[in-house]
C-alpha atoms as a PDB file:
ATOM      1  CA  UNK A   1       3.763  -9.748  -7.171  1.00  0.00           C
ATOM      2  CA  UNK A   2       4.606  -6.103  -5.369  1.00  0.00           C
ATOM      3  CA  UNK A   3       3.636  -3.156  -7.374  1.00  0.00           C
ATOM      4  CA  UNK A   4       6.264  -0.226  -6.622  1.00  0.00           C
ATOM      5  CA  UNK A   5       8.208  -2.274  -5.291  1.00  0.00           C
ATOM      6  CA  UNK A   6      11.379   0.028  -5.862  1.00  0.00           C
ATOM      7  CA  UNK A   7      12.642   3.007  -3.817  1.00  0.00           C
ATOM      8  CA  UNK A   8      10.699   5.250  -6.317  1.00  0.00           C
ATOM      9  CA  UNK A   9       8.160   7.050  -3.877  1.00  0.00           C
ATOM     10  CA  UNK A  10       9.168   6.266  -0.818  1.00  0.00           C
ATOM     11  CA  UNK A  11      10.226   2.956  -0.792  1.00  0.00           C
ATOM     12  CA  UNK A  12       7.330   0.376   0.935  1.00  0.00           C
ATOM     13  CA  UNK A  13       6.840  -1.922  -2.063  1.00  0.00           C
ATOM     14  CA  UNK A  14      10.828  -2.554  -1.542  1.00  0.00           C
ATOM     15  CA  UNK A  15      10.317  -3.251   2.292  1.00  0.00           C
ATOM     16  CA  UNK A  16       7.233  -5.491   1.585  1.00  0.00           C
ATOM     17  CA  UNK A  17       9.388  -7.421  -1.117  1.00  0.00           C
ATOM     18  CA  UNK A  18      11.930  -7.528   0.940  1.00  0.00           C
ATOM     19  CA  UNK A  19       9.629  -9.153   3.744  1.00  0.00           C
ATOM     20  CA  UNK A  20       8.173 -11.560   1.583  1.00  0.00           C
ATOM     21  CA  UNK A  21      11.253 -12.702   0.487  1.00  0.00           C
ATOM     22  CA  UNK A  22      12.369 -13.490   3.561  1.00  0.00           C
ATOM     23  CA  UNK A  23       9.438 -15.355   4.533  1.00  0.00           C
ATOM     24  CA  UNK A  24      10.506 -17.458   0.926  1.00  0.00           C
ATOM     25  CA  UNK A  25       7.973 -15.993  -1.399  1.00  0.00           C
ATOM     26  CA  UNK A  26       9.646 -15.734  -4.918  1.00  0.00           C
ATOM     27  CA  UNK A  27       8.767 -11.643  -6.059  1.00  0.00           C
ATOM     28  CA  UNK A  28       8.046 -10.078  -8.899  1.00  0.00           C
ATOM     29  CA  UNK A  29       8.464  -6.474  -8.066  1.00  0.00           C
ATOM     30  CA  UNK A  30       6.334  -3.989 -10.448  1.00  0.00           C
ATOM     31  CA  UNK A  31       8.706  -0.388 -10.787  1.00  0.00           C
ATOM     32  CA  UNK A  32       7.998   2.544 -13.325  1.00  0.00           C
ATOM     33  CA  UNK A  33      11.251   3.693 -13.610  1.00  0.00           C
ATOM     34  CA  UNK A  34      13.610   1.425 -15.299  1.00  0.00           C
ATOM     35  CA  UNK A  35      16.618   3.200 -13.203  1.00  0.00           C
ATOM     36  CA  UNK A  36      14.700   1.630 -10.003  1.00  0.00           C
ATOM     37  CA  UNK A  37      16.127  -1.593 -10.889  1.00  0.00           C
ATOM     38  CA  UNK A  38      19.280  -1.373  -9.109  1.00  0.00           C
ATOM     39  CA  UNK A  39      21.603  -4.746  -8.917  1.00  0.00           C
ATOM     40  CA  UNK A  40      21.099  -4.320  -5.039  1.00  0.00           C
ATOM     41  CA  UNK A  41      17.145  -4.251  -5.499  1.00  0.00           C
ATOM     42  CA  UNK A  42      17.473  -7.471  -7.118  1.00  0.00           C
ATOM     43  CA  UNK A  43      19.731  -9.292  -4.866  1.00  0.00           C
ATOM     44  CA  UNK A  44      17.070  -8.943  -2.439  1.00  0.00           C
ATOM     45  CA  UNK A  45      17.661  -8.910   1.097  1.00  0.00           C
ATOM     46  CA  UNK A  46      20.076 -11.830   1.431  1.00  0.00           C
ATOM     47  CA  UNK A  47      18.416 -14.693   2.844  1.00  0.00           C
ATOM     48  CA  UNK A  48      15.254 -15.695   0.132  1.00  0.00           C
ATOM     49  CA  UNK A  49      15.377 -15.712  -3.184  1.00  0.00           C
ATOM     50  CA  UNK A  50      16.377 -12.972  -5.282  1.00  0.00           C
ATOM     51  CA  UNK A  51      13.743 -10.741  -6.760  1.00  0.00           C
ATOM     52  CA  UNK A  52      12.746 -10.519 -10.239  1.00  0.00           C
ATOM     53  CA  UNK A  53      12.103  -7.027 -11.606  1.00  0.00           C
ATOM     54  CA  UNK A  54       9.841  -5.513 -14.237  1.00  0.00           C
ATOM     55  CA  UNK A  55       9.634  -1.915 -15.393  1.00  0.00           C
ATOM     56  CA  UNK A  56       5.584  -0.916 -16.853  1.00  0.00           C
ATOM     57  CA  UNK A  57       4.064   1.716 -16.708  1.00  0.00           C
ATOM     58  CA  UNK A  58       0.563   0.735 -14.599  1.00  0.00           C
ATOM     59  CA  UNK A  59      -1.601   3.599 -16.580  1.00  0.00           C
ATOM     60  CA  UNK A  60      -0.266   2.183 -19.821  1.00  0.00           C
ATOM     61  CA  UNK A  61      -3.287  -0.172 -20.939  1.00  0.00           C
ATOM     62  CA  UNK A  62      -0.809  -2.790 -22.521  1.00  0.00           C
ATOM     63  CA  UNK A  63       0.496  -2.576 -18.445  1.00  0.00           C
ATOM     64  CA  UNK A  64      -1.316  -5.914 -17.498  1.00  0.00           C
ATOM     65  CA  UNK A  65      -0.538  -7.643 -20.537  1.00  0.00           C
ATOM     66  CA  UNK A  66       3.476  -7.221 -19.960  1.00  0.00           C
ATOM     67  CA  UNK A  67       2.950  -8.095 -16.234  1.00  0.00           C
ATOM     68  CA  UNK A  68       1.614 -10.922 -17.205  1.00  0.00           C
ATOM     69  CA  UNK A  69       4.243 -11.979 -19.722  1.00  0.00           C
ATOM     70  CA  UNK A  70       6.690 -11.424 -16.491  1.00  0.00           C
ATOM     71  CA  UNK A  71       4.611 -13.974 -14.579  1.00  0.00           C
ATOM     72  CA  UNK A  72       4.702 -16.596 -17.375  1.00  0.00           C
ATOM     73  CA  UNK A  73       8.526 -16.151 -17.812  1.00  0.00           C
ATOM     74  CA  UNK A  74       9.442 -15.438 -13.758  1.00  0.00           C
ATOM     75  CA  UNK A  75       6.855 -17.299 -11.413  1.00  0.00           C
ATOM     76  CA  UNK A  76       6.107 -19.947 -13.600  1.00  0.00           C
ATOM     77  CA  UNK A  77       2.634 -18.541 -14.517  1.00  0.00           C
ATOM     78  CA  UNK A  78       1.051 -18.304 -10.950  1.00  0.00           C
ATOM     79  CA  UNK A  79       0.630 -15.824  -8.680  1.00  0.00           C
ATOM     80  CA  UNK A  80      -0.364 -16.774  -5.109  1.00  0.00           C
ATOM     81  CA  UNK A  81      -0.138 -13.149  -3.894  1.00  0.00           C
ATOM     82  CA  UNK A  82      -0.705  -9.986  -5.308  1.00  0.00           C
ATOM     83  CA  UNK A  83       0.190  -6.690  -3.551  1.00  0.00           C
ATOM     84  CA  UNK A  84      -0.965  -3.522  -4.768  1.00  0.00           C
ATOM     85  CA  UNK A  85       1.150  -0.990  -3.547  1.00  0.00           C
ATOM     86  CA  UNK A  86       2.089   1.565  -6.599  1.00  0.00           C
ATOM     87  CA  UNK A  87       0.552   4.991  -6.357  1.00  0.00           C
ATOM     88  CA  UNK A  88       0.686   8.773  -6.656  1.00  0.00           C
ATOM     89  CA  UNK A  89       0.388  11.079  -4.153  1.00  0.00           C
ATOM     90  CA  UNK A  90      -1.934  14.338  -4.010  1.00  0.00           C
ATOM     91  CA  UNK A  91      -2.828  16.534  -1.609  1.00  0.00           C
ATOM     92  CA  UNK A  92      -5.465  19.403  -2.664  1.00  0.00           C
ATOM     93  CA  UNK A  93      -8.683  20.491  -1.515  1.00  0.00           C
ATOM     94  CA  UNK A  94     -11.737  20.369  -4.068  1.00  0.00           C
ATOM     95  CA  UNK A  95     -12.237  23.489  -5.298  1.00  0.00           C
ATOM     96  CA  UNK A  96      -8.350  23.774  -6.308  1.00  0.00           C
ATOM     97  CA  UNK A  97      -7.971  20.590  -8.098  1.00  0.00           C
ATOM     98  CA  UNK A  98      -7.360  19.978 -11.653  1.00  0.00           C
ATOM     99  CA  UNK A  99      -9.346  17.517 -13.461  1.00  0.00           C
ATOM    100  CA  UNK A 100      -6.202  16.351 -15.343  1.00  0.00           C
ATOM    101  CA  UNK A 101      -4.370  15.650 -12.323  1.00  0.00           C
ATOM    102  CA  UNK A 102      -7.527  13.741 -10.842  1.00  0.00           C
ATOM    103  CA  UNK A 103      -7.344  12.021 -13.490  1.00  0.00           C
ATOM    104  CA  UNK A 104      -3.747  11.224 -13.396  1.00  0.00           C
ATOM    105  CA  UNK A 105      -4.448  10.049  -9.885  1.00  0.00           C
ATOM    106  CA  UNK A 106      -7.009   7.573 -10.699  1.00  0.00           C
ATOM    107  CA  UNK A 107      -5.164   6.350 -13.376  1.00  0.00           C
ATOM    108  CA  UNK A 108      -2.677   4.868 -11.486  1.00  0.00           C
ATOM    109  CA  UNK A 109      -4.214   4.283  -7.477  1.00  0.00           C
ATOM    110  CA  UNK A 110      -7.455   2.990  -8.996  1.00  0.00           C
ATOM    111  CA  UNK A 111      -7.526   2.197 -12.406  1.00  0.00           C
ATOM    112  CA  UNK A 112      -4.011   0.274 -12.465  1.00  0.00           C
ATOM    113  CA  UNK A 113      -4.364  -1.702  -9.650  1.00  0.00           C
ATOM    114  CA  UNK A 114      -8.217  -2.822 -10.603  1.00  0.00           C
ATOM    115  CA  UNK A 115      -6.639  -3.684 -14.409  1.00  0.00           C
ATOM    116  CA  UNK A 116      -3.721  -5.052 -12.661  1.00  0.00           C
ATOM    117  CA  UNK A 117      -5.898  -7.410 -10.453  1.00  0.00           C
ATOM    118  CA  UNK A 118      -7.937  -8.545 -13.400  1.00  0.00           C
ATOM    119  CA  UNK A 119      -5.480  -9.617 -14.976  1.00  0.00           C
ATOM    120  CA  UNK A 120      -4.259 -11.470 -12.255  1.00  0.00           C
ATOM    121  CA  UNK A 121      -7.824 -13.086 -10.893  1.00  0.00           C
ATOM    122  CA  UNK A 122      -7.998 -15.774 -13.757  1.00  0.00           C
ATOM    123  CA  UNK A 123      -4.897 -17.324 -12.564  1.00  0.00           C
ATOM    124  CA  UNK A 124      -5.524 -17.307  -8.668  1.00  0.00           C
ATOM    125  CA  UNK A 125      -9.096 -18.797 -10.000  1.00  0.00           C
ATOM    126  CA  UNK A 126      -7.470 -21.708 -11.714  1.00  0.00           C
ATOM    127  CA  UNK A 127      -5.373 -22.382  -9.149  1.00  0.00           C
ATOM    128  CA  UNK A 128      -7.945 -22.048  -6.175  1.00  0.00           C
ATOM    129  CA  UNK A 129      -5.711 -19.653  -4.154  1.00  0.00           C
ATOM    130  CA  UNK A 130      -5.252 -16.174  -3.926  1.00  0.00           C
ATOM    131  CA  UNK A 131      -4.641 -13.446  -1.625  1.00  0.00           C
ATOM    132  CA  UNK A 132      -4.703 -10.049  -2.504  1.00  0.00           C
ATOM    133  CA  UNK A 133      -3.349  -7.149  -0.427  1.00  0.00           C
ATOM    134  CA  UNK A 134      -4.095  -3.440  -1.614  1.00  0.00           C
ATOM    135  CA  UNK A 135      -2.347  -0.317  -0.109  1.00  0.00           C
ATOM    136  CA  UNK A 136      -4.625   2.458   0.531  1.00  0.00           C
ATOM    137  CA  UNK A 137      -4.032   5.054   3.294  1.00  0.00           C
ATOM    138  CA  UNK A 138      -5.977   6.359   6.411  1.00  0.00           C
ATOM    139  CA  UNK A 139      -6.630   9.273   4.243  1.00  0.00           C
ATOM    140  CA  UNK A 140      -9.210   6.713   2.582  1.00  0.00           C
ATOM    141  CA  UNK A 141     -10.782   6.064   6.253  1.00  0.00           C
ATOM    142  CA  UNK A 142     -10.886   9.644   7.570  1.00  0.00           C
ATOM    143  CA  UNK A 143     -11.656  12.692   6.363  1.00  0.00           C
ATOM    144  CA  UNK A 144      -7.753  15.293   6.306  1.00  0.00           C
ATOM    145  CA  UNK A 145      -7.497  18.211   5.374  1.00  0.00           C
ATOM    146  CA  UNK A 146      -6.461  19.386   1.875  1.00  0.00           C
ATOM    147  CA  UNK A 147      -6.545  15.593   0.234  1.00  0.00           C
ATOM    148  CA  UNK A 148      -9.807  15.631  -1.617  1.00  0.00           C
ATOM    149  CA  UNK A 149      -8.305  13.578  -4.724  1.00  0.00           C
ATOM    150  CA  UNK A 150      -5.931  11.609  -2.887  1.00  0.00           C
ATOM    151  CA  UNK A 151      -7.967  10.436  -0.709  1.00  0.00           C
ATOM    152  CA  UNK A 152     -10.786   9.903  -2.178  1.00  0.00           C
ATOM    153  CA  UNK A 153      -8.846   7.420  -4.885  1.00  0.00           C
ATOM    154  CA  UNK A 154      -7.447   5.304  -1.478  1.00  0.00           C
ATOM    155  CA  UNK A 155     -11.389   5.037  -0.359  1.00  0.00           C
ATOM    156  CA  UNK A 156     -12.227   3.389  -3.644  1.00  0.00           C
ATOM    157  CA  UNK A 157      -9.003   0.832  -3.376  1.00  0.00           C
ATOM    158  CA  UNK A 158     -10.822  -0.072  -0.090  1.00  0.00           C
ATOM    159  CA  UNK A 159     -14.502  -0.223  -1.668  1.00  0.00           C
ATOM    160  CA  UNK A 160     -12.280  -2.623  -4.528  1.00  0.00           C
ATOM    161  CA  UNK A 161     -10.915  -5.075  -1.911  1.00  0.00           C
ATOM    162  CA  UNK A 162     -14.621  -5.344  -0.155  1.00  0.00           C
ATOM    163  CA  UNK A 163     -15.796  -6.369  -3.487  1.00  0.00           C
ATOM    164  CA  UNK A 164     -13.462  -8.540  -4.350  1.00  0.00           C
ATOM    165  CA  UNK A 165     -13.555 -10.437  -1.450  1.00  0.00           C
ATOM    166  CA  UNK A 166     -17.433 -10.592  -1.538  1.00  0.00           C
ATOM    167  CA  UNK A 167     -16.948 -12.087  -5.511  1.00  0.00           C
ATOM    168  CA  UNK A 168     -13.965 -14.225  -5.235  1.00  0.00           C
ATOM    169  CA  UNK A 169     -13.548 -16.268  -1.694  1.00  0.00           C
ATOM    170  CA  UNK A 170     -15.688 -19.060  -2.965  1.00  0.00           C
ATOM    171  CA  UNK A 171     -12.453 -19.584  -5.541  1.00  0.00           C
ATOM    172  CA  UNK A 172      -9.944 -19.463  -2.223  1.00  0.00           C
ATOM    173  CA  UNK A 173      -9.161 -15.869  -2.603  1.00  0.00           C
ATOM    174  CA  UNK A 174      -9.060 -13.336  -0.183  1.00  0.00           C
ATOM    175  CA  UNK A 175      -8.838  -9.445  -0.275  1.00  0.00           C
ATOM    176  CA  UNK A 176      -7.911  -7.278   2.329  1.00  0.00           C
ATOM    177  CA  UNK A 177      -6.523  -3.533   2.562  1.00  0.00           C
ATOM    178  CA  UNK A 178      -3.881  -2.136   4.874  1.00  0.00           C
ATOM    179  CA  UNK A 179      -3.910   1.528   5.482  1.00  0.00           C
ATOM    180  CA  UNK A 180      -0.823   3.076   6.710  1.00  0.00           C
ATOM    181  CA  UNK A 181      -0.419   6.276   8.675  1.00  0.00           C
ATOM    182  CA  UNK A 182       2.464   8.791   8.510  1.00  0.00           C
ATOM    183  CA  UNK A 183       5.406   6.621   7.449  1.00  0.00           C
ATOM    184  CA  UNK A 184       8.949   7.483   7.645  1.00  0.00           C
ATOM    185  CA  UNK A 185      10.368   6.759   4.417  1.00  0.00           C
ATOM    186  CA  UNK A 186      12.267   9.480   2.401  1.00  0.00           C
ATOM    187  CA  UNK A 187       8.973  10.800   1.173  1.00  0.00           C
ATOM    188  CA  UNK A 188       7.249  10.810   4.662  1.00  0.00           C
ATOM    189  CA  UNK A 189      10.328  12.407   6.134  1.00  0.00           C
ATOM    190  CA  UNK A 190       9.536  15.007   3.624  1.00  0.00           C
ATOM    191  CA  UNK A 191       5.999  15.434   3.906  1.00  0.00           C
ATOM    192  CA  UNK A 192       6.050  15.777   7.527  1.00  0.00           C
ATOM    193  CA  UNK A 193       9.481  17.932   8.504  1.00  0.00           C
ATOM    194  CA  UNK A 194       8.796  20.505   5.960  1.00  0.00           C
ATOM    195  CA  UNK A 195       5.665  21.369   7.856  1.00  0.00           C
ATOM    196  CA  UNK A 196       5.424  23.822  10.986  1.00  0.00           C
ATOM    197  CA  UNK A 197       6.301  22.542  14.713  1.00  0.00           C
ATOM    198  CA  UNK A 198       2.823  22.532  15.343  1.00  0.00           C
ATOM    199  CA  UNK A 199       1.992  19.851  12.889  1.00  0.00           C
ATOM    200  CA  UNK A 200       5.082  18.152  13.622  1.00  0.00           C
ATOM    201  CA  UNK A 201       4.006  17.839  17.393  1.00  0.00           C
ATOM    202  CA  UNK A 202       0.585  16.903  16.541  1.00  0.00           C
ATOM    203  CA  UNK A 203       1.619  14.330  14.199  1.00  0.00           C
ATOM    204  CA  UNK A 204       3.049  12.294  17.361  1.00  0.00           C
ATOM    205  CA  UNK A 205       0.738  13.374  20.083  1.00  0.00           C
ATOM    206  CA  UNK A 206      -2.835  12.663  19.118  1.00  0.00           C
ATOM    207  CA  UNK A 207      -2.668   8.945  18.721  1.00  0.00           C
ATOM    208  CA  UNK A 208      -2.005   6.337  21.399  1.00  0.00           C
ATOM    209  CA  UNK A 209       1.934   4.969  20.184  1.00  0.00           C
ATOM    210  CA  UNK A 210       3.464   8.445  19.837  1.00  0.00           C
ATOM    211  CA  UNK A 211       6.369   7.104  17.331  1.00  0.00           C
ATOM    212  CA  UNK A 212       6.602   7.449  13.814  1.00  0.00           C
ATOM    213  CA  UNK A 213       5.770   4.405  11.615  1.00  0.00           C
ATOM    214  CA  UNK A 214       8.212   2.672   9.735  1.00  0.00           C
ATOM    215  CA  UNK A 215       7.969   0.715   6.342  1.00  0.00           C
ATOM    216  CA  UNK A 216       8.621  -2.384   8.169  1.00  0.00           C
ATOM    217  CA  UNK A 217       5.142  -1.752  10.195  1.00  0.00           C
ATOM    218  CA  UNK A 218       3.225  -1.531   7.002  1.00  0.00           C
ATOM    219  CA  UNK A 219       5.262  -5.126   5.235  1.00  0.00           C
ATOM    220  CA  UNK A 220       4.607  -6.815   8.862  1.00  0.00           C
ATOM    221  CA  UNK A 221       1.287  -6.568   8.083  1.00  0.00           C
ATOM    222  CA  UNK A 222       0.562  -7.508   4.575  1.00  0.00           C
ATOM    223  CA  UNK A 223       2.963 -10.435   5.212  1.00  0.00           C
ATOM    224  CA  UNK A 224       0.066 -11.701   8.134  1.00  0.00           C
ATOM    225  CA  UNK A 225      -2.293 -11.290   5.033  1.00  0.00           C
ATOM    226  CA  UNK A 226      -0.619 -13.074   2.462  1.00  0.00           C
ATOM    227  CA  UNK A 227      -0.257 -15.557   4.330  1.00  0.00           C
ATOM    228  CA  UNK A 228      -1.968 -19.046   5.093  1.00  0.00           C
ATOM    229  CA  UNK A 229      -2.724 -18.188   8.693  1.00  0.00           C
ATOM    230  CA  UNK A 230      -4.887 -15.333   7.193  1.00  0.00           C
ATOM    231  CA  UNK A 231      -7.068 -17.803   5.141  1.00  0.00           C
ATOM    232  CA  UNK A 232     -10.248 -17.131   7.066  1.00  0.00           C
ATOM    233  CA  UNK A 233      -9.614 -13.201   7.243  1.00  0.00           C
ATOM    234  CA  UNK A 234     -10.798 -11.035   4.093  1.00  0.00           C
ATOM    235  CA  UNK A 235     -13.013  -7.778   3.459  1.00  0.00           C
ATOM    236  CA  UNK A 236     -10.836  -6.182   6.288  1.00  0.00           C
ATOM    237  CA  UNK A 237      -8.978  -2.671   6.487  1.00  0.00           C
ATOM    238  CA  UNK A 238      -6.145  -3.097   8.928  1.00  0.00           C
ATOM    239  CA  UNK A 239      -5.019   0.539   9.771  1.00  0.00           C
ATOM    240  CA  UNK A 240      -0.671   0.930  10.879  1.00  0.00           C
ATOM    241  CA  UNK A 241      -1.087   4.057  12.225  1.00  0.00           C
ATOM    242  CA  UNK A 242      -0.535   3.854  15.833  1.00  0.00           C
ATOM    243  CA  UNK A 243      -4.279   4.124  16.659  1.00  0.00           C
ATOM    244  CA  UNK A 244      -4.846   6.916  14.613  1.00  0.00           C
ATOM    245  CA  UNK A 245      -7.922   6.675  13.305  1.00  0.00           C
ATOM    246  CA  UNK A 246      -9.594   4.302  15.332  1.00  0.00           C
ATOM    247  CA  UNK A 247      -9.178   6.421  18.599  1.00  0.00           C
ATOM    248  CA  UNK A 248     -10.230   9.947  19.679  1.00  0.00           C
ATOM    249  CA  UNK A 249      -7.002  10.267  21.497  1.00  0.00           C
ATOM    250  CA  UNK A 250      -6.273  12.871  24.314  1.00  0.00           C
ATOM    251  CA  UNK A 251      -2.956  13.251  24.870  1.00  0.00           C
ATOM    252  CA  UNK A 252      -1.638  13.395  28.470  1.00  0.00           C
ATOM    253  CA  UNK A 253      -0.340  16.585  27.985  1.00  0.00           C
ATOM    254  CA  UNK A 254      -4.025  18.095  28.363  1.00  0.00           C
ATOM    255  CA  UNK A 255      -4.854  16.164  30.654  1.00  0.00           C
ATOM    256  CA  UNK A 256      -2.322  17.740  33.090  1.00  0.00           C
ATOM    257  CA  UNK A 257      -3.288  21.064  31.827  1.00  0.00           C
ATOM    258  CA  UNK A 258      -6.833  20.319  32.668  1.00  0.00           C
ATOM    259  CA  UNK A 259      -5.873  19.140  36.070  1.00  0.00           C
ATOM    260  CA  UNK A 260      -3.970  21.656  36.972  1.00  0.00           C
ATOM    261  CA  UNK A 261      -6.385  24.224  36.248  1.00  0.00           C
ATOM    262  CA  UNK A 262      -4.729  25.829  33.542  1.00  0.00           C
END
């Protein structure tokens, strides 16, 4: 199961379906939007099965209740994987925020995928398998500025994987989080171009693989941890961001300027 797994905001859930389904997983993408569910989206990406497609709203609290009724009827009633990729984005610093919007952030990056999980824990128990991959952000790992609720809603998804790994691997279940950087999908694109040169620049120069990421970085990854080869990894944060935030990159460009005297 892929939670916004449309092309709703920004389109990873679709690229992680997508990679699953290549690999032969059968899917059962999560969208909000109705609209999202697009012939093409459930063709899937042509070699794999087709995906199967339900539209629930994840803040609703019936949400896990009709997910589950889509497992019964679509996956037979088991779910090996569960990928918890649906969220809203935010991007204000503490003293400007709203408590309603706060709130409308947890309710969906937090409280929707811990429901959703619940919901989904019983079944991996029963069946003595489970892996569990939740989306978070490197805005959960270090501190950016302006991102107070956003970010702080992607620390707690990783707090919620450590747990769950710490509770459930004795059942065969692991839980791991994968952080991406700056992606370019549609939103990303967004995000990033509408900001100054400077930023722009920056974005590409202070990590060590001075690219953008792409969607297919982020599913490459959470297929490695739903995977069987990933049965003895679990309470891990694996960060796609080039080396973001795991280096205190200089780039070259100083380095000459420092050299040079200038």
């Amino acid at each position: 199961m892929v939670t916004g797994a449309g092309d709703g905001v920004g389109g990873i859930g679709k690229v992680i379906a997508y990679r699953l389904a290549r690999e032969g997983v059968r899917v059962l993408g999560v969208v909000r939007d109705p609209a999202e569910i697009t012939p093409e989206l459930l063709a899937g990406p042509g070699s794999g099965p087709p995906l199967a497609m339900i539209a629930v709203d994840l803040t609703d609290d019936r949400a896990p209740d009709l997910v589950m009724q889509a497992v019964r009827e679509t996956l037979d009633g088991r779910v090996d994987i569960l990928v918890n990729n649906a969220a809203a984005a935010g991007s204000v610093r503490a003293h400007e925020l709203d408590m309603s919007h706060w709130r409308d952030i947890f309710a969906l990056n937090v409280d929707g995928a811990f429901r959703l999980t619940q919901a989904v824990l019983p079944v991996m128990m029963g069946a003595g398998y489970g892996r569990i991959v939740n989306i978070s952000s490197v805005n959960g790992i270090s501190g950016f500025r302006g991102s107070s609720d956003y970010a702080i809603s992607k620390a707690a998804i990783g707090a919620m994987s450590r747990s769950l790994a710490a509770d459930y691997g004795e059942y065969g279940i692991t839980s791991n989080t994968v952080s991406p950087g700056v992606i370019m999908t549609a939103l990303g694109q967004e995000y990033v171009f509408a900001r100054e040169q400077w930023y722009i620049r920056q974005s590409l120069d202070i990590k060590p693989i001075e690219r953008w990421g792409q969607p297919e970085d982020v599913a490459a990854a959470v297929a490695f941890l739903a995977s069987d080869e990933a049965g003895y990894v679990t309470a891990q944060e694996l960060a796609v961001d080039g080396g973001l935030t795991g280096t205190h990159f200089v780039p070259d460009r100083f380095t000459g300027e420092h050299e040079s005297g200038s």
